[in-house]
Protein backbone atom coordinates (compact mmCIF):
# COMPACT_ATOMS: atom_id res chain seq x y z
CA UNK A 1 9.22 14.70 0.76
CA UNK A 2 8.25 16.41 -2.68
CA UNK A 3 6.32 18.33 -1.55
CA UNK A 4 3.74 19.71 1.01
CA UNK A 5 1.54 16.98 1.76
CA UNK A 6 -2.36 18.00 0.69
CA UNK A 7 -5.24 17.61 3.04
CA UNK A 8 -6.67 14.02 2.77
CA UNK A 9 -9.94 15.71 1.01
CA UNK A 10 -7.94 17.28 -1.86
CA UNK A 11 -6.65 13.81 -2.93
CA UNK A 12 -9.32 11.31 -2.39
CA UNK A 13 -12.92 11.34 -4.29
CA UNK A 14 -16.30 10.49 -2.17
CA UNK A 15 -16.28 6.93 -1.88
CA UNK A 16 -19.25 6.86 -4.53
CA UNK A 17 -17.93 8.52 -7.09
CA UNK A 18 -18.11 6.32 -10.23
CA UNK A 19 -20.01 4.32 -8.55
CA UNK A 20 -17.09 2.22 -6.54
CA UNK A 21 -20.11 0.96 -3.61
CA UNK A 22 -18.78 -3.16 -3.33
CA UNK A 23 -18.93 -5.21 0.04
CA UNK A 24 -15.92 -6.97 1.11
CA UNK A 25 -16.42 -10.45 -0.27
CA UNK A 26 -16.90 -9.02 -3.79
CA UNK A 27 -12.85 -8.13 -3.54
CA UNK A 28 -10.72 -11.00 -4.86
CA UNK A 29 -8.14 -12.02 -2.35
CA UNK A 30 -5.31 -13.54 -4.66
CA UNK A 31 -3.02 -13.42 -1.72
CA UNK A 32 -3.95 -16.84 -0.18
CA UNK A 33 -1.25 -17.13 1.93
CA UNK A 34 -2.10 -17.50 6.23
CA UNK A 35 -1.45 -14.20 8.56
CA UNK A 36 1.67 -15.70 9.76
CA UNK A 37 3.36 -16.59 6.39
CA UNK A 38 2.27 -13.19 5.30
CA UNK A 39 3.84 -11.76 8.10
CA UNK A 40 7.19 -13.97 7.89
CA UNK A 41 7.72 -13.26 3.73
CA UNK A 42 6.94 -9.31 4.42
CA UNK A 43 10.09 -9.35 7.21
CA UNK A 44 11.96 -11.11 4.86
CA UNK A 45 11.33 -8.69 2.30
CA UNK A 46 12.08 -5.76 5.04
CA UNK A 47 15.31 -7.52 5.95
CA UNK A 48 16.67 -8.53 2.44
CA UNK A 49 15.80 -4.62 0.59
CA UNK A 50 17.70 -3.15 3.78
CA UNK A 51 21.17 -5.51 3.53
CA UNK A 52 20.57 -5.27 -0.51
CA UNK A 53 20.62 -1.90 -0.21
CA UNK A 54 22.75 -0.61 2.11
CA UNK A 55 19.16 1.05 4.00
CA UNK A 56 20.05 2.62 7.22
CA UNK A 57 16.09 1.95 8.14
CA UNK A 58 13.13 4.06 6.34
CA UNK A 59 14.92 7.66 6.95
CA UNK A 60 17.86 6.52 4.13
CA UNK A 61 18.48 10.03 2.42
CA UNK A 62 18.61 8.53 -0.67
CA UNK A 63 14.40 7.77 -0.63
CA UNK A 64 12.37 10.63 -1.90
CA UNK A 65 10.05 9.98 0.69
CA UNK A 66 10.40 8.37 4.02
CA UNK A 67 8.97 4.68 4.09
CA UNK A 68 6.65 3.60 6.78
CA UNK A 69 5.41 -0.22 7.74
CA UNK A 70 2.12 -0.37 6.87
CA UNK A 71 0.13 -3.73 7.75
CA UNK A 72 -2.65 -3.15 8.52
CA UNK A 73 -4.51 -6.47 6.88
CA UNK A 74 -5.53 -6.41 3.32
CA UNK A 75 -6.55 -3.47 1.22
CA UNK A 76 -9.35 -2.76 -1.38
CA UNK A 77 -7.94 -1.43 -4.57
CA UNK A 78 -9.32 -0.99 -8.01
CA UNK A 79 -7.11 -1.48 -11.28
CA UNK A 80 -7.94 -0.40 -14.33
CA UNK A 81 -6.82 -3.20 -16.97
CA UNK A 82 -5.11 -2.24 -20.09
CA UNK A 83 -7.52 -3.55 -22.24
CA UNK A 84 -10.72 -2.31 -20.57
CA UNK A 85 -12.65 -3.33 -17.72
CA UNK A 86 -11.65 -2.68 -13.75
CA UNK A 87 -10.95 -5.41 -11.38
CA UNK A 88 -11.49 -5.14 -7.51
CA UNK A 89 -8.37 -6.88 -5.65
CA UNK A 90 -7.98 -7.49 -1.76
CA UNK A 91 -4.22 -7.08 -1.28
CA UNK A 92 -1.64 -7.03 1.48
CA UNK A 93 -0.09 -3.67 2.02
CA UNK A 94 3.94 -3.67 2.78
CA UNK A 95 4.63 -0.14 3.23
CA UNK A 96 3.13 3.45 2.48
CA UNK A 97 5.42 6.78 2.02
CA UNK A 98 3.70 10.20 1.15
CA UNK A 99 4.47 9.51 -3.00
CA UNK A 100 2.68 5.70 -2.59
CA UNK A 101 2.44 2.65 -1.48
CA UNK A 102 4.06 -1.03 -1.98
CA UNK A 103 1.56 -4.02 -1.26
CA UNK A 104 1.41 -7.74 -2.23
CA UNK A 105 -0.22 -9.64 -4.84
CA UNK A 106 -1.11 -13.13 -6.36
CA UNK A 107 -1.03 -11.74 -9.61
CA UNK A 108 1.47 -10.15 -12.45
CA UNK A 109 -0.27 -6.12 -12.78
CA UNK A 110 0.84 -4.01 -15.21
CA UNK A 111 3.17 -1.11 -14.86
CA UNK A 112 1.38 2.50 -16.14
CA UNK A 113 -2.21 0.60 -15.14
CA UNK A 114 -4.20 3.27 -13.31
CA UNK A 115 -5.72 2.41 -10.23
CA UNK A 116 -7.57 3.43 -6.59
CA UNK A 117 -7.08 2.38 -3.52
CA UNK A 118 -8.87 2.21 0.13
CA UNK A 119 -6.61 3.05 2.44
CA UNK A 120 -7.49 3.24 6.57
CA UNK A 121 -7.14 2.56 9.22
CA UNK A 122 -5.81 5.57 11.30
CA UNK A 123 -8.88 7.15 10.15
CA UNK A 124 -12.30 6.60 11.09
CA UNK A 125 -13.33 5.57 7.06
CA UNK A 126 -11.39 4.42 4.91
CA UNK A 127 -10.28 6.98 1.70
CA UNK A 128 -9.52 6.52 -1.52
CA UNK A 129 -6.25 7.96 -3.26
CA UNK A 130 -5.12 7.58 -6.85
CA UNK A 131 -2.90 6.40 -8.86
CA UNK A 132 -0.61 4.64 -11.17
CA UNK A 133 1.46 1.25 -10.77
CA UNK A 134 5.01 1.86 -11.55
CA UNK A 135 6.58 -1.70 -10.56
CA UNK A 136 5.08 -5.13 -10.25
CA UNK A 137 8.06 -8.15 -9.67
CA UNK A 138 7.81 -11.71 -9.15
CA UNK A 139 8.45 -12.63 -5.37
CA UNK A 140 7.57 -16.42 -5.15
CA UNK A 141 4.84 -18.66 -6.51
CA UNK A 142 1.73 -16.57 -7.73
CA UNK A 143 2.91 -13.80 -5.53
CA UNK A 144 4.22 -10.26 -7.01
CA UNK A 145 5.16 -7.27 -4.70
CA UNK A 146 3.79 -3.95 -6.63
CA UNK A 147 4.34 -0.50 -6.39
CA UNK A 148 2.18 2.36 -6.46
CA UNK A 149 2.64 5.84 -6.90
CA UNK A 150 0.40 8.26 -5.65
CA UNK A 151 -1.29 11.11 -7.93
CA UNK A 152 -0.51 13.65 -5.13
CA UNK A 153 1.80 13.02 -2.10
CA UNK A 154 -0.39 12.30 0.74
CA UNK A 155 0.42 12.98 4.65
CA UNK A 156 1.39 9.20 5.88
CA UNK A 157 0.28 9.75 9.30
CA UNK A 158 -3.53 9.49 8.69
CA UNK A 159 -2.53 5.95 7.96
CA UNK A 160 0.34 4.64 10.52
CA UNK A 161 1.13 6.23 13.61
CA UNK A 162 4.64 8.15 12.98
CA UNK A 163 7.11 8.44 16.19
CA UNK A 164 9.25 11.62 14.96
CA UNK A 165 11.85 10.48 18.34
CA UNK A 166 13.29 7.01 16.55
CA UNK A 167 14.53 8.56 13.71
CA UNK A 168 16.24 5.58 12.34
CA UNK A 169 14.68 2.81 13.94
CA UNK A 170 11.75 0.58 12.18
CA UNK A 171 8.27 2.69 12.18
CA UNK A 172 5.50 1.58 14.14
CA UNK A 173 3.19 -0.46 12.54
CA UNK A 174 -1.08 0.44 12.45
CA UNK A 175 -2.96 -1.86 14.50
CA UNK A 176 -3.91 -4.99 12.98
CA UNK A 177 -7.71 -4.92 11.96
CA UNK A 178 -9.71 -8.23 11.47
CA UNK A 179 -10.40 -9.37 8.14
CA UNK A 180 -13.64 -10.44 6.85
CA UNK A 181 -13.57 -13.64 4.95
């Protein structure tokens, strides 16, 4: 890790600052692809990074931070186009470390875009951390896996339950949560 992770309140904003107050259905979902088929193409994403790259499983030394599955349905985030303006996407998280996150999208976003996300749910609400996306590439289709890095490294286990005895085995996953919509 970088660093020591900062309390959850150091890193997030209230929820209504800058007035981000939207209900679910106002989110565009551009991942329009069934539970299942999400679930099969994020596996095969797992399995064809870790033969690519030689992984060991998320504690590979040569990751900054450690990588843990996160999936826990879709995600709100906010991204603040290049040109103006601020969309509101629904997206389908892959993984979260304590730098950022990696998620899945039926879009092309651009890299140095700023943007906030909603993350939950190990935590009673939902909290949103900042930051900036550093890597969006084509997967299949419409669909784009993109990175983002965090403004501040965050503490991973307010989002996924982390089991320090499997050191090199797959992390556990946060329980699925029903989707709206």
């Amino acid at each position: 890790m970088r660093g020591a992770s900062l309390p959850v309140d150091k890193v997030v904003k209230k929820l209504d600052d800058r007035g981000w107050i939207m209900k679910k259905d106002e989110y565009r979902n551009t991942v329009r692809i069934s539970d299942g088929e999400r679930r099969r193409l994020l596996d095969e994403l797992d399995r064809v990074q870790a033969v690519a790259s030689g992984d060991v499983g998320p504690d590979d030394s040569r990751r900054k931070d450690r990588r843990f599955t996160y999936r826990p349905g879709n995600i709100s985030i906010a991204v603040e186009q290049p040109r103006g303006g601020t969309t509101f996407l629904s997206v389908s998280p892959r993984n979260i470390s304590a730098g950022g996150v990696a998620f899945l999208h039926g879009g092309f976003l651009h890299t140095g875009s700023r943007c906030t996300l909603r993350l939950g749910p190990q935590l009673e609400d939902t909290v949103k951390i900042a930051g900036e996306i550093v890597n969006c590439r084509h997967i299949e289709g419409l669909l784009h896996e993109v990175s983002v890095k965090f403004d501040r490294p965050i503490d991973p286990s307010l989002f996924v339950r982390i089991d320090e005895s499997q050191d090199a085995a797959p992390s556990e996953q946060a329980p699925p949560r029903k989707q709206a919509g």
